[in-house]
PDB file of N, CA and C in Angstrom:
ATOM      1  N   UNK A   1     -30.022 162.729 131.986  1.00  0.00           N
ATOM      2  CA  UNK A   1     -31.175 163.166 132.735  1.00  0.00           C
ATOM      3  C   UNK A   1     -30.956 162.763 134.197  1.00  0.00           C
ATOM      4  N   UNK A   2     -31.076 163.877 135.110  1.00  0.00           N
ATOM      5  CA  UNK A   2     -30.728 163.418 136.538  1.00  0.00           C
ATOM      6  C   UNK A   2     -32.156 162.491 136.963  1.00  0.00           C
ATOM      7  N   UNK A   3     -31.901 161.905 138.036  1.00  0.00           N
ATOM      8  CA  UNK A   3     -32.943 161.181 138.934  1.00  0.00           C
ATOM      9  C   UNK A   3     -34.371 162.063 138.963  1.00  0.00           C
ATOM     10  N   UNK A   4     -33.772 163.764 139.493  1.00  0.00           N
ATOM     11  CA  UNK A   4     -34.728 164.588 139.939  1.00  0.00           C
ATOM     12  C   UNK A   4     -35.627 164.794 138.481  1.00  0.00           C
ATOM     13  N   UNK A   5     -35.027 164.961 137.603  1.00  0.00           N
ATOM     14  CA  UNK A   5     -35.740 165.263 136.354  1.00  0.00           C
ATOM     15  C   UNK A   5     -36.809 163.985 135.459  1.00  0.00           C
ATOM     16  N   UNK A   6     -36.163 162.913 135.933  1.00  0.00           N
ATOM     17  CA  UNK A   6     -36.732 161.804 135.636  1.00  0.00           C
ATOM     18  C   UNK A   6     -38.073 161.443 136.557  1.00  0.00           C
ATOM     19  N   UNK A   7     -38.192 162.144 137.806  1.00  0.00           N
ATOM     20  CA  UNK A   7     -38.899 161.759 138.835  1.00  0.00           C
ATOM     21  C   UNK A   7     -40.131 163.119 138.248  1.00  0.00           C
ATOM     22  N   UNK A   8     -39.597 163.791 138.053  1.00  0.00           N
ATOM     23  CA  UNK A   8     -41.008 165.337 137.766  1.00  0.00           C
ATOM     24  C   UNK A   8     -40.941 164.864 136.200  1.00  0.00           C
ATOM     25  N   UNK A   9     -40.288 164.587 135.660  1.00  0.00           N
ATOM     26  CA  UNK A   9     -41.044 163.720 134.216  1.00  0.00           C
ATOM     27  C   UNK A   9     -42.357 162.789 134.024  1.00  0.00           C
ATOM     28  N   UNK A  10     -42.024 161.759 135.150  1.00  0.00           N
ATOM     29  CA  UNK A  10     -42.878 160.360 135.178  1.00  0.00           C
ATOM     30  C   UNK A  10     -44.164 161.197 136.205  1.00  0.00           C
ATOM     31  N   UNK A  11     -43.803 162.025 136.889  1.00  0.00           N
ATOM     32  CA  UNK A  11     -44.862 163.000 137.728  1.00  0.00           C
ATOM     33  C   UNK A  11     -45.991 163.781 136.856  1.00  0.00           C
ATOM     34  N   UNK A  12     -45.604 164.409 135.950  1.00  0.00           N
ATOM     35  CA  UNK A  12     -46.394 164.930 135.231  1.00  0.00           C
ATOM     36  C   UNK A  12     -46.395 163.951 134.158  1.00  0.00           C
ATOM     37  N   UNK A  13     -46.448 162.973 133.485  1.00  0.00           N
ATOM     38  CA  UNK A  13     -46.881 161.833 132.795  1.00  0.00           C
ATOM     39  C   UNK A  13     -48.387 161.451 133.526  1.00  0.00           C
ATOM     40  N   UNK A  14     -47.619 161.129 135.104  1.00  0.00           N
ATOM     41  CA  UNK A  14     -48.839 160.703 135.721  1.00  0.00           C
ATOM     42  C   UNK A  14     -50.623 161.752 135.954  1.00  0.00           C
ATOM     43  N   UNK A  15     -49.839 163.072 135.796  1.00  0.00           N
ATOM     44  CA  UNK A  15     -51.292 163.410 136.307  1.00  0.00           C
ATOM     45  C   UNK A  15     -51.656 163.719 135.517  1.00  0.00           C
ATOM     46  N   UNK A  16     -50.817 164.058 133.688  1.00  0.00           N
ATOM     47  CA  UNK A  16     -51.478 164.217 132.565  1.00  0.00           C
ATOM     48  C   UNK A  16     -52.411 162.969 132.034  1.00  0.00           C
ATOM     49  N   UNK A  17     -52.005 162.004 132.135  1.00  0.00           N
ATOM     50  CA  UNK A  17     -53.176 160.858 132.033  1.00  0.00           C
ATOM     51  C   UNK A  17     -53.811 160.484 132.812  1.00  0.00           C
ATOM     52  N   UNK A  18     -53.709 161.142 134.324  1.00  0.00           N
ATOM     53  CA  UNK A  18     -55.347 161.086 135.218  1.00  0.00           C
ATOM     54  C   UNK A  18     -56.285 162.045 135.447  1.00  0.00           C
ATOM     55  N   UNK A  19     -55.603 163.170 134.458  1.00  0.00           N
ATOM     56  CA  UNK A  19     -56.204 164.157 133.996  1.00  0.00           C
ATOM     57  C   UNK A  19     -57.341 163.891 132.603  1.00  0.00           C
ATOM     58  N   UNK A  20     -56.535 163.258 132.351  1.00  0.00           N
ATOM     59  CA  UNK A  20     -57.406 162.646 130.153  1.00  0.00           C
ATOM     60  C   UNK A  20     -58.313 161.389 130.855  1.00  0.00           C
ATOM     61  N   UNK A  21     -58.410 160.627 132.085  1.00  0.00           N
ATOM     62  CA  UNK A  21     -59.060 159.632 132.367  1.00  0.00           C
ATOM     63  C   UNK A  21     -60.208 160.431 133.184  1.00  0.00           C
ATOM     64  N   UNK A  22     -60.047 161.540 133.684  1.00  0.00           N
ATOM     65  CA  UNK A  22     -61.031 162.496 134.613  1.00  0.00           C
ATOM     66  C   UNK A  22     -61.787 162.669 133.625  1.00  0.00           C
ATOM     67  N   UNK A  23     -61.845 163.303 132.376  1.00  0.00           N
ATOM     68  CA  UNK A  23     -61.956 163.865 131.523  1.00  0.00           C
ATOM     69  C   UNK A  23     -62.970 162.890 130.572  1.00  0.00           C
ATOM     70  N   UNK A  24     -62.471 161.646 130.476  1.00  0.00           N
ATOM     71  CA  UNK A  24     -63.239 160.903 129.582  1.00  0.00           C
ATOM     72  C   UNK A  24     -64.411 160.175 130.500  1.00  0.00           C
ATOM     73  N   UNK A  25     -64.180 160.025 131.547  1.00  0.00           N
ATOM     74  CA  UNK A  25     -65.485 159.588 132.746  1.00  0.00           C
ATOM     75  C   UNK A  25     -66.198 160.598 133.192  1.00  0.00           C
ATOM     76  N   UNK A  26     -67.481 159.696 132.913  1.00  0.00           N
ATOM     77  CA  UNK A  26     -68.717 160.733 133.357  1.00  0.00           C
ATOM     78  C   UNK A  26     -68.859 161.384 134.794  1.00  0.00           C
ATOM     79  N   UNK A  27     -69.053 162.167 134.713  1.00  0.00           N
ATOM     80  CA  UNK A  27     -69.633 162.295 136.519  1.00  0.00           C
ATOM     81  C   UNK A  27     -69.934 161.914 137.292  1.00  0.00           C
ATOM     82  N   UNK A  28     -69.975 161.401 138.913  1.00  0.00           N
ATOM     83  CA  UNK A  28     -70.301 160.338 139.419  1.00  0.00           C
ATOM     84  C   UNK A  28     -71.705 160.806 139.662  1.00  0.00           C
ATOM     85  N   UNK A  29     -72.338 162.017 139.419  1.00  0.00           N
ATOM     86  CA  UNK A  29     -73.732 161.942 140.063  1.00  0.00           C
ATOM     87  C   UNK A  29     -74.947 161.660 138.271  1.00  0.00           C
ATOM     88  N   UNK A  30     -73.745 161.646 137.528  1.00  0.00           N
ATOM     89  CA  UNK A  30     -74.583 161.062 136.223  1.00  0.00           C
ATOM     90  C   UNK A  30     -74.944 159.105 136.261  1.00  0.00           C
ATOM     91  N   UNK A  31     -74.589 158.990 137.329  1.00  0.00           N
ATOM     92  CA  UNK A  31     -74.711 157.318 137.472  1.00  0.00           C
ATOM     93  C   UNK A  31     -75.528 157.089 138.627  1.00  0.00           C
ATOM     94  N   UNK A  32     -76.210 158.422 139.282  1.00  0.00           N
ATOM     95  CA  UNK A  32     -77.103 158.196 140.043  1.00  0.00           C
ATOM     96  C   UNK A  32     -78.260 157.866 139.456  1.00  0.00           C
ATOM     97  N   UNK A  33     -79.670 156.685 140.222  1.00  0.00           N
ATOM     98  CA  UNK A  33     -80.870 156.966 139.773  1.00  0.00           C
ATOM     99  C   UNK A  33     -81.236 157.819 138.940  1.00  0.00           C
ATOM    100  N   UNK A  34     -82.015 158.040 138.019  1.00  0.00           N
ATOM    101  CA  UNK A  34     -82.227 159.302 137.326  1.00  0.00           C
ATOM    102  C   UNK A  34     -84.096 159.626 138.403  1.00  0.00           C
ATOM    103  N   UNK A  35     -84.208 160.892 138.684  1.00  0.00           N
ATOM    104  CA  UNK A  35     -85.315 160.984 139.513  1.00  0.00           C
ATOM    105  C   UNK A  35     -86.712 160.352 138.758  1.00  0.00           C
ATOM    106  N   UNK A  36     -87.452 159.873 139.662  1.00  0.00           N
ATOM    107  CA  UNK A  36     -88.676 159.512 138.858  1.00  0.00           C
ATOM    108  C   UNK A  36     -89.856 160.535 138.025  1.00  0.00           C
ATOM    109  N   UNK A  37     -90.641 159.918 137.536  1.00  0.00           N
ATOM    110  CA  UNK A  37     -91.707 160.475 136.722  1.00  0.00           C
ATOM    111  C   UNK A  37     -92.847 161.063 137.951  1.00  0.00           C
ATOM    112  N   UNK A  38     -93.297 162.240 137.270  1.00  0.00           N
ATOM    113  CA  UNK A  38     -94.842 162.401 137.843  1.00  0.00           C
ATOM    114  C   UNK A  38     -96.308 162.031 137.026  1.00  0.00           C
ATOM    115  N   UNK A  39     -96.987 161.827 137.561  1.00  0.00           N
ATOM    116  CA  UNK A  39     -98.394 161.247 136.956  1.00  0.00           C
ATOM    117  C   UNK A  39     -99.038 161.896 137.402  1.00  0.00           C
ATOM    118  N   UNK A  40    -100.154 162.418 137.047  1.00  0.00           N
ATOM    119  CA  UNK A  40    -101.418 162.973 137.444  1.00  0.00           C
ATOM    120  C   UNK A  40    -103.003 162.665 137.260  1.00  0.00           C
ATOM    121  N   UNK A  41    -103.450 162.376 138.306  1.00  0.00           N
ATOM    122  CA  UNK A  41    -104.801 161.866 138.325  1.00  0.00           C
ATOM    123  C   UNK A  41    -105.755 162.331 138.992  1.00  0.00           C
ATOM    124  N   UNK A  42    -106.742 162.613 137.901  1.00  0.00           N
ATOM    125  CA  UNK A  42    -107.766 163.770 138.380  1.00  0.00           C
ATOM    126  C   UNK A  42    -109.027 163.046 139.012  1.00  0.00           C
ATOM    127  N   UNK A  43    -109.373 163.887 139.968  1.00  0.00           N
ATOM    128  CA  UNK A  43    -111.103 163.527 140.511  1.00  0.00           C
ATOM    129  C   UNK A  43    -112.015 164.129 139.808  1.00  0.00           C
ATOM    130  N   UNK A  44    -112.589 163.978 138.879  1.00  0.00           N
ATOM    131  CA  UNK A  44    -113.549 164.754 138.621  1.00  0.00           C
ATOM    132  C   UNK A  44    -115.256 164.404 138.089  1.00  0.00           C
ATOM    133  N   UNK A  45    -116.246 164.907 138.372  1.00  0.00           N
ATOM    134  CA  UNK A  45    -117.420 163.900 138.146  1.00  0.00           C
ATOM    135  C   UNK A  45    -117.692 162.885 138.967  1.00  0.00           C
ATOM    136  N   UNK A  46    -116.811 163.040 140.133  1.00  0.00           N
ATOM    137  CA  UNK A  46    -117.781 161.869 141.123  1.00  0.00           C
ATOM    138  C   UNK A  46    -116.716 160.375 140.422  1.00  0.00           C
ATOM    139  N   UNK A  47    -115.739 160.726 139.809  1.00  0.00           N
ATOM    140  CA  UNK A  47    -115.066 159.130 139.525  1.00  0.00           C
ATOM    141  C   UNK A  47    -113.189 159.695 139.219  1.00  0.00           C
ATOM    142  N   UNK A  48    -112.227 158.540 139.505  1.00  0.00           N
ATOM    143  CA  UNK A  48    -111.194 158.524 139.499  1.00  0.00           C
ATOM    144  C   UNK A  48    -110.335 158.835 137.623  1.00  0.00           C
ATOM    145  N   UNK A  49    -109.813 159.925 137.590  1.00  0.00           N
ATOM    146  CA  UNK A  49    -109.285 159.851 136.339  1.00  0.00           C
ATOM    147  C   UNK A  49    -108.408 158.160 135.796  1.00  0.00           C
ATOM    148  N   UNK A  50    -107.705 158.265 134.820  1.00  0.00           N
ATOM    149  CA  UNK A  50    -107.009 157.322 134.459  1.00  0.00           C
ATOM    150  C   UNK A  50    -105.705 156.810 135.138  1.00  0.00           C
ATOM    151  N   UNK A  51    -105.136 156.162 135.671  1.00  0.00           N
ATOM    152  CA  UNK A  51    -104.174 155.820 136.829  1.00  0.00           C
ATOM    153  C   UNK A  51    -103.341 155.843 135.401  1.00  0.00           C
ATOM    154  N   UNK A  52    -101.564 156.129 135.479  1.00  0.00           N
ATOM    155  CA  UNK A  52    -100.496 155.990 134.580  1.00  0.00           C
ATOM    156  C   UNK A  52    -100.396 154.496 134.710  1.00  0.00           C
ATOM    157  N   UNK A  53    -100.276 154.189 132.986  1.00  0.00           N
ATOM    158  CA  UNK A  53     -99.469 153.163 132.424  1.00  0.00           C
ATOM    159  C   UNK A  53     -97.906 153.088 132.658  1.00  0.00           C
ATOM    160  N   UNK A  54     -97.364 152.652 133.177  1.00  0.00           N
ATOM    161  CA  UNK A  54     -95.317 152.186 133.361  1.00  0.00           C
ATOM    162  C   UNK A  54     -95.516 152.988 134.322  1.00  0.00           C
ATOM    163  N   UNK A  55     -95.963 153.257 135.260  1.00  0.00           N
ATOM    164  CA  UNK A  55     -95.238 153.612 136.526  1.00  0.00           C
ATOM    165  C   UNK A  55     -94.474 152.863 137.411  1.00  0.00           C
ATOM    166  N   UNK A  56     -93.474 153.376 137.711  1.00  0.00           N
ATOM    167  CA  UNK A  56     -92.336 152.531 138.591  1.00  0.00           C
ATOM    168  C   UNK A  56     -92.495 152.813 139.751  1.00  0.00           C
ATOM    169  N   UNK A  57     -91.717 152.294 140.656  1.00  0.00           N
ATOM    170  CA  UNK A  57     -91.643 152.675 142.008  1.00  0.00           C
ATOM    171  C   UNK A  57     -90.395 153.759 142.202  1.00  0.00           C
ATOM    172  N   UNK A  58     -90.697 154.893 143.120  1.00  0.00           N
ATOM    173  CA  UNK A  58     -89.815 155.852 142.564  1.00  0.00           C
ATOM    174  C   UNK A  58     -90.532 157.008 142.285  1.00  0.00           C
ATOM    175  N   UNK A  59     -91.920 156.685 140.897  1.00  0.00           N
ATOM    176  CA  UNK A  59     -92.354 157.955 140.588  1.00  0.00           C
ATOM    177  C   UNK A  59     -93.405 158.405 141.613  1.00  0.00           C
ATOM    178  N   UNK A  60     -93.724 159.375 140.982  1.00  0.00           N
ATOM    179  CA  UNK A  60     -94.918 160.115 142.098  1.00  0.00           C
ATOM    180  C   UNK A  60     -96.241 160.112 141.016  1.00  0.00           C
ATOM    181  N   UNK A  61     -96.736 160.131 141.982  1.00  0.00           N
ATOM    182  CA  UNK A  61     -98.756 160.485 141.603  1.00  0.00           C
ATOM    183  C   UNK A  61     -99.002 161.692 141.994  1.00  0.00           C
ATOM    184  N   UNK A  62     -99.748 162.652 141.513  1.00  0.00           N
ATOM    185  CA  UNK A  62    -100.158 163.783 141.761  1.00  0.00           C
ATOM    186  C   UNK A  62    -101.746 163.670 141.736  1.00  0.00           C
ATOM    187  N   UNK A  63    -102.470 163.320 142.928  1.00  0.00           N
ATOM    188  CA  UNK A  63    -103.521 163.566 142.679  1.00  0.00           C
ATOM    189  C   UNK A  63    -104.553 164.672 142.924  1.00  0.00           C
ATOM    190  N   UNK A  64    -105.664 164.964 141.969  1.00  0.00           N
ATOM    191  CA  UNK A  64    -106.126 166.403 141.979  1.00  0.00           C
ATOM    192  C   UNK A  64    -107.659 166.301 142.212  1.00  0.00           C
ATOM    193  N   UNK A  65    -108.573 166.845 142.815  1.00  0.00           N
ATOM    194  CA  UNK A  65    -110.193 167.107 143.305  1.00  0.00           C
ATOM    195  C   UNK A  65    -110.898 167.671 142.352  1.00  0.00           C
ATOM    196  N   UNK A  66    -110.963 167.656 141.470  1.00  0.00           N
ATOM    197  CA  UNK A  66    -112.110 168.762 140.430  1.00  0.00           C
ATOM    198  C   UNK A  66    -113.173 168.622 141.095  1.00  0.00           C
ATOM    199  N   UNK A  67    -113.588 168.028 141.699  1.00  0.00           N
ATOM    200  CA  UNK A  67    -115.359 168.188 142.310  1.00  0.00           C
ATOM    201  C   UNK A  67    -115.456 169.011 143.435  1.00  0.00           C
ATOM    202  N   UNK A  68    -116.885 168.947 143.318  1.00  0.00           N
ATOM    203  CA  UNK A  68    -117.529 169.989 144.536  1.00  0.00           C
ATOM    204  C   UNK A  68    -117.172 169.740 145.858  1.00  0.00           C
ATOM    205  N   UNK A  69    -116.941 168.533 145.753  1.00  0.00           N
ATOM    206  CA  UNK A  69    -117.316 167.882 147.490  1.00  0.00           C
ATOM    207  C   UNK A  69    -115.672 167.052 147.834  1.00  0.00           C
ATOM    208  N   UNK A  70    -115.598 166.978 148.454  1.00  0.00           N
ATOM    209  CA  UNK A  70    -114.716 165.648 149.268  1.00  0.00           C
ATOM    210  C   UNK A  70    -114.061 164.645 148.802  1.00  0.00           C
ATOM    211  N   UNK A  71    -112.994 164.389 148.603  1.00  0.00           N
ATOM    212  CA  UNK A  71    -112.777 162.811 148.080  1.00  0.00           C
ATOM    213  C   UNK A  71    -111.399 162.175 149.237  1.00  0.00           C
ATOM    214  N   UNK A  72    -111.038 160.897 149.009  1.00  0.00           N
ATOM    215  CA  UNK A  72    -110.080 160.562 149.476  1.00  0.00           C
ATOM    216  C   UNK A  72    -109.624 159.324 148.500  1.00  0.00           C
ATOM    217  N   UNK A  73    -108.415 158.881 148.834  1.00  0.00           N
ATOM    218  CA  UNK A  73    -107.739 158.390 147.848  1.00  0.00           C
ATOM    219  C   UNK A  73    -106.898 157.300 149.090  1.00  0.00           C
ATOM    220  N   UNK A  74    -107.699 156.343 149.347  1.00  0.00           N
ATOM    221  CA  UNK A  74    -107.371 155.495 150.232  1.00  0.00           C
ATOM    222  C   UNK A  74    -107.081 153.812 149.682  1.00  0.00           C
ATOM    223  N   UNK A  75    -105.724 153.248 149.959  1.00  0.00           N
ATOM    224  CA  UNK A  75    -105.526 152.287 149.782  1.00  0.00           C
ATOM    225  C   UNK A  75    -106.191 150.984 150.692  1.00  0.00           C
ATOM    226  N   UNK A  76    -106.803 149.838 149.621  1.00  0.00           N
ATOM    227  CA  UNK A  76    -106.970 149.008 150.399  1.00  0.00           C
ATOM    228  C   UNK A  76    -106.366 148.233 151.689  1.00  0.00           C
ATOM    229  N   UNK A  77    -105.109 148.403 151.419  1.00  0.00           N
ATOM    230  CA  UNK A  77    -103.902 147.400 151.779  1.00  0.00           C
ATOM    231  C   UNK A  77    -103.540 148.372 152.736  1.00  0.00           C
ATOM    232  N   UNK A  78    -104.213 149.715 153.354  1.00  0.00           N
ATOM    233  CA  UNK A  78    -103.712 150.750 153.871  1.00  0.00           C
ATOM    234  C   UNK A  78    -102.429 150.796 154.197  1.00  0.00           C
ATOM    235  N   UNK A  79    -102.028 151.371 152.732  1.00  0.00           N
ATOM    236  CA  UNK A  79    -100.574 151.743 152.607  1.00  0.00           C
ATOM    237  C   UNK A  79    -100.895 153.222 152.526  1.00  0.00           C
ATOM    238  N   UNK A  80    -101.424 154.162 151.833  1.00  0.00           N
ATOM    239  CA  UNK A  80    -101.622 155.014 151.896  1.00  0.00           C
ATOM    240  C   UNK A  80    -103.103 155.745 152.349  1.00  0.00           C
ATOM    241  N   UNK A  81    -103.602 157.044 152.555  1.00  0.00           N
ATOM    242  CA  UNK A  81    -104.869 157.198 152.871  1.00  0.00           C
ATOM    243  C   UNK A  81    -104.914 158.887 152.362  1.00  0.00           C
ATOM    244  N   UNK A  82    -104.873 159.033 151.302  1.00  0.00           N
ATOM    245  CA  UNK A  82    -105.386 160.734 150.805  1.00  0.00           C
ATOM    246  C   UNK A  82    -106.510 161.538 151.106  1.00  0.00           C
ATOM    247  N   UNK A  83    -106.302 162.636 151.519  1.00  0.00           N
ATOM    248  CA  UNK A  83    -107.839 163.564 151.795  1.00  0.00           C
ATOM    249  C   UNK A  83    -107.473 164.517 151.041  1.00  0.00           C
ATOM    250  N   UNK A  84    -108.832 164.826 149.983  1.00  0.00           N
ATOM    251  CA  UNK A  84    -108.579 166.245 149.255  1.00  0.00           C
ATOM    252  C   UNK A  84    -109.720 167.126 149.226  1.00  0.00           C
ATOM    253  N   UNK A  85    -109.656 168.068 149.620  1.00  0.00           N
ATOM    254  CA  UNK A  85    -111.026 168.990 149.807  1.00  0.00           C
ATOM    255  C   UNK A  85    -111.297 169.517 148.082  1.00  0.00           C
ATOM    256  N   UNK A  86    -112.469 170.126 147.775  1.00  0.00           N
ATOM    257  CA  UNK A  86    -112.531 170.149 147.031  1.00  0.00           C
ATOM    258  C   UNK A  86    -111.293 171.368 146.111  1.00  0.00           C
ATOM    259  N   UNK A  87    -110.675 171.288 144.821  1.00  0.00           N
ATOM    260  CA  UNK A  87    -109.755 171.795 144.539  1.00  0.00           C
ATOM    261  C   UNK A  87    -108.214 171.853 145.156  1.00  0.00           C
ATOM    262  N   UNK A  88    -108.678 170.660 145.706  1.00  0.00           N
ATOM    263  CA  UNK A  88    -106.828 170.459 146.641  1.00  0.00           C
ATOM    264  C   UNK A  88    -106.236 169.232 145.691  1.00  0.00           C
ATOM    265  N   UNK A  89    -104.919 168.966 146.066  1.00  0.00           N
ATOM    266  CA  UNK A  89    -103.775 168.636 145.413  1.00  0.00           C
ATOM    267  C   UNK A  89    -103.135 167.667 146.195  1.00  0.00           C
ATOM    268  N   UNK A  90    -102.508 166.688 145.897  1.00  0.00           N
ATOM    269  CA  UNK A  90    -101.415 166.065 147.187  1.00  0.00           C
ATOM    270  C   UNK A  90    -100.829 165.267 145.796  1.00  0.00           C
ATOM    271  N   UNK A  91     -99.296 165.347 146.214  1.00  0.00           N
ATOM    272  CA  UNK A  91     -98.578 164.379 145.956  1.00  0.00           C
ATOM    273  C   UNK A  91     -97.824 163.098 146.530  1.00  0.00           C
ATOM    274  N   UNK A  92     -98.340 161.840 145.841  1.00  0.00           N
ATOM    275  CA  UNK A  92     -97.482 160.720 146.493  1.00  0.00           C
ATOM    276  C   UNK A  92     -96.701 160.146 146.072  1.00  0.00           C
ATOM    277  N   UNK A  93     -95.389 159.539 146.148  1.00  0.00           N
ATOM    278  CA  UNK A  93     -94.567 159.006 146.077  1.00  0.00           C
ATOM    279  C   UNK A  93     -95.027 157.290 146.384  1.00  0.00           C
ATOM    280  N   UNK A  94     -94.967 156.760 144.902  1.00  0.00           N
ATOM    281  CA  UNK A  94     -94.959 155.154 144.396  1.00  0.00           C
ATOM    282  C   UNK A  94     -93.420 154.367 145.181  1.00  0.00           C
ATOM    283  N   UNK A  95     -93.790 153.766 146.327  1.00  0.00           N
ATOM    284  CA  UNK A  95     -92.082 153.398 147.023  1.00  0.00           C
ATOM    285  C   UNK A  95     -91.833 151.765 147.011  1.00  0.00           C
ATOM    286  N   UNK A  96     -93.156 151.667 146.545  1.00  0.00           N
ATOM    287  CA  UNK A  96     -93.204 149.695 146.285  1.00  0.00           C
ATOM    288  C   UNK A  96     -93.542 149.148 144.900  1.00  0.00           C
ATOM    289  N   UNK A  97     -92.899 148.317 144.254  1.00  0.00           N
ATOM    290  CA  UNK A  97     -94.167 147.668 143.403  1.00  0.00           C
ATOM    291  C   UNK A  97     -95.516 146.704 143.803  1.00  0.00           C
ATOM    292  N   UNK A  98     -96.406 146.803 142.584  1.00  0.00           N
ATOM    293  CA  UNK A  98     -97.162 145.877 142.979  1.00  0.00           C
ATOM    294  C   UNK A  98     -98.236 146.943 142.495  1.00  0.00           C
ATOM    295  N   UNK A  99    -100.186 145.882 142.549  1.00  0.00           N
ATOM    296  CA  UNK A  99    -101.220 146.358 142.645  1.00  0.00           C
ATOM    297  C   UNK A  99    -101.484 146.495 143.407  1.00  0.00           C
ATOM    298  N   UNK A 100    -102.265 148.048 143.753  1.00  0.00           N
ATOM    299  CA  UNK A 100    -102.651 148.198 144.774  1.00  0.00           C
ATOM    300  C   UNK A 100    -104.148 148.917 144.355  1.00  0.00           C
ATOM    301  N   UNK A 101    -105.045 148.662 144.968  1.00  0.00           N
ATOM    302  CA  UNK A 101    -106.315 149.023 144.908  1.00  0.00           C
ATOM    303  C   UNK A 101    -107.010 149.896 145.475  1.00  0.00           C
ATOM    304  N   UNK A 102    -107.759 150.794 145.273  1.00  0.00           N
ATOM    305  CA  UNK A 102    -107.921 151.801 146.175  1.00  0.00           C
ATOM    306  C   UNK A 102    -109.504 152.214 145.953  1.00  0.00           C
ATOM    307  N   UNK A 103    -110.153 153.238 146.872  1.00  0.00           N
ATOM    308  CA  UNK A 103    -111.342 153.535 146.665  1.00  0.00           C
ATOM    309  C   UNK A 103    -111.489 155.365 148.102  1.00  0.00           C
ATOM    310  N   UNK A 104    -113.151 155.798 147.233  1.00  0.00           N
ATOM    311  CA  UNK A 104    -113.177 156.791 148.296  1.00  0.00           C
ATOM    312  C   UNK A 104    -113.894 156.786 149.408  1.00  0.00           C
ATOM    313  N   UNK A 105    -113.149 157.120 150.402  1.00  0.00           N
ATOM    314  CA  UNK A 105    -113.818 156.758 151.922  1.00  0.00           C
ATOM    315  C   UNK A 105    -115.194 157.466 151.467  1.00  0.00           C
ATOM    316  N   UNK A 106    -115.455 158.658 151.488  1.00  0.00           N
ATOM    317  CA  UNK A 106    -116.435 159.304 151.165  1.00  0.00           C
ATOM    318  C   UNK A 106    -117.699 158.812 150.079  1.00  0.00           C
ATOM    319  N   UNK A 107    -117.700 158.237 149.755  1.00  0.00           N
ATOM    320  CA  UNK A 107    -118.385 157.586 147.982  1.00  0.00           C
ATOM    321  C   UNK A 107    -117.531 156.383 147.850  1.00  0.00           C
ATOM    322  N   UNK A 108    -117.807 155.212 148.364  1.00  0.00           N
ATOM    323  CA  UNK A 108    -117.620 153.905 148.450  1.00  0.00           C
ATOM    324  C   UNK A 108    -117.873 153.344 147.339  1.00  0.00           C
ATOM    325  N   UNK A 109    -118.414 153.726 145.839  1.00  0.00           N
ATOM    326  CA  UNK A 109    -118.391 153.059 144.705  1.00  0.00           C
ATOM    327  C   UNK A 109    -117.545 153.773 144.114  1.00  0.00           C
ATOM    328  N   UNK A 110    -116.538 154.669 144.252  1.00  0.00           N
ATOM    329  CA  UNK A 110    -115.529 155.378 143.524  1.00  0.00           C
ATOM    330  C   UNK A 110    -114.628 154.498 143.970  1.00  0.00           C
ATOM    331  N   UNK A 111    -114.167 153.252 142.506  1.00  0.00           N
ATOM    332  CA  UNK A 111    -112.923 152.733 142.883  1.00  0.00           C
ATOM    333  C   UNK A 111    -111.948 153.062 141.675  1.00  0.00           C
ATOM    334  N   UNK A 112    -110.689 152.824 142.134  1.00  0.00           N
ATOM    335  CA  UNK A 112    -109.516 152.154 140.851  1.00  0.00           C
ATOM    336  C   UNK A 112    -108.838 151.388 141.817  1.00  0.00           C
ATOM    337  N   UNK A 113    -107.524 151.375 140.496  1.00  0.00           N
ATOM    338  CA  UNK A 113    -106.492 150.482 141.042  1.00  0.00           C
ATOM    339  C   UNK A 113    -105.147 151.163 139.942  1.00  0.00           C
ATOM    340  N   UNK A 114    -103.857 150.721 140.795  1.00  0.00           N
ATOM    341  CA  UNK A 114    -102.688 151.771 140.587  1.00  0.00           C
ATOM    342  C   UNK A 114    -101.991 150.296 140.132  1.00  0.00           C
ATOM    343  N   UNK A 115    -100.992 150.037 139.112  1.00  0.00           N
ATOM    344  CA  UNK A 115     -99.724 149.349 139.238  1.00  0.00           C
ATOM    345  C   UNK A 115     -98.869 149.743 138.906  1.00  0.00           C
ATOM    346  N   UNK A 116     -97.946 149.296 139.838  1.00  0.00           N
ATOM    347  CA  UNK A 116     -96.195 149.812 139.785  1.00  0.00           C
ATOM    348  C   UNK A 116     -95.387 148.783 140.216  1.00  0.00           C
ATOM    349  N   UNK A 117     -94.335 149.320 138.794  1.00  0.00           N
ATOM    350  CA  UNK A 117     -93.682 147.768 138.362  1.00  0.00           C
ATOM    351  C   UNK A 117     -92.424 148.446 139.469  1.00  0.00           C
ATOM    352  N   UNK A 118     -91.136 147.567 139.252  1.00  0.00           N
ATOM    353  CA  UNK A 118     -90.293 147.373 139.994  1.00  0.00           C
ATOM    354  C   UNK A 118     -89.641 148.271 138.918  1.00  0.00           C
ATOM    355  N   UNK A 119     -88.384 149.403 139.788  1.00  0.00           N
ATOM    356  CA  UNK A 119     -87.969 150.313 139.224  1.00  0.00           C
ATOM    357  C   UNK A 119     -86.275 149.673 138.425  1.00  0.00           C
TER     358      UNK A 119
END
């Protein structure tokens, strides 16, 4: 076996087994974050639907107006401050953990409170 033949031998050795190692590893964007969850929480009746259980930081809140009138969705800690007219929509993005407490500017006895654990 000449040099040259020995050299395109060990050549294709090589890229046939970094070919079978491509092959057996996942994708690199399969080891990304996986995207977060959405939650949805309704206004309706003059009071705050149910805030999600395991929310992480990461997911989003979708919050929604069923009532006639006005609401907002304002954090104590003014981290965030929502306005939804009646039948409007907004989505927020959970980017911290922790409790956070909230109430409506509009109707000052409409409270909850949100927690989100560490993702």
């Amino acid at each position: 076996m000449t040099r040259q033949t020995r050299i395109a031998a060990r050549l294709r050795a090589h890229l046939a087994i970094s070919m079978l190692s491509a092959s057996l590893v996942a994708p690199a964007a399969s080891f990304a974050q996986p995207a977060g969850h959405e939650f949805t929480v309704t206004i309706n009746n003059m009071a705050y639907g149910a805030t999600p259980d395991g929310a992480k930081a990461g997911d989003s809140v979708i919050w929604v107006n069923r009532d006639s009138v006005p609401h907002s969705v304002t954090a104590r800690n003014h981290s965030f401050d929502i306005r939804l007219n009646p039948g409007q929509q907004a989505t927020m993005k959970l980017n911290a953990a922790g409790r956070i407490a909230f109430y409506c500017l509009f109707h000052p006895s409409m409270r909850g409170s949100l927690s989100v654990a560490p993702n």
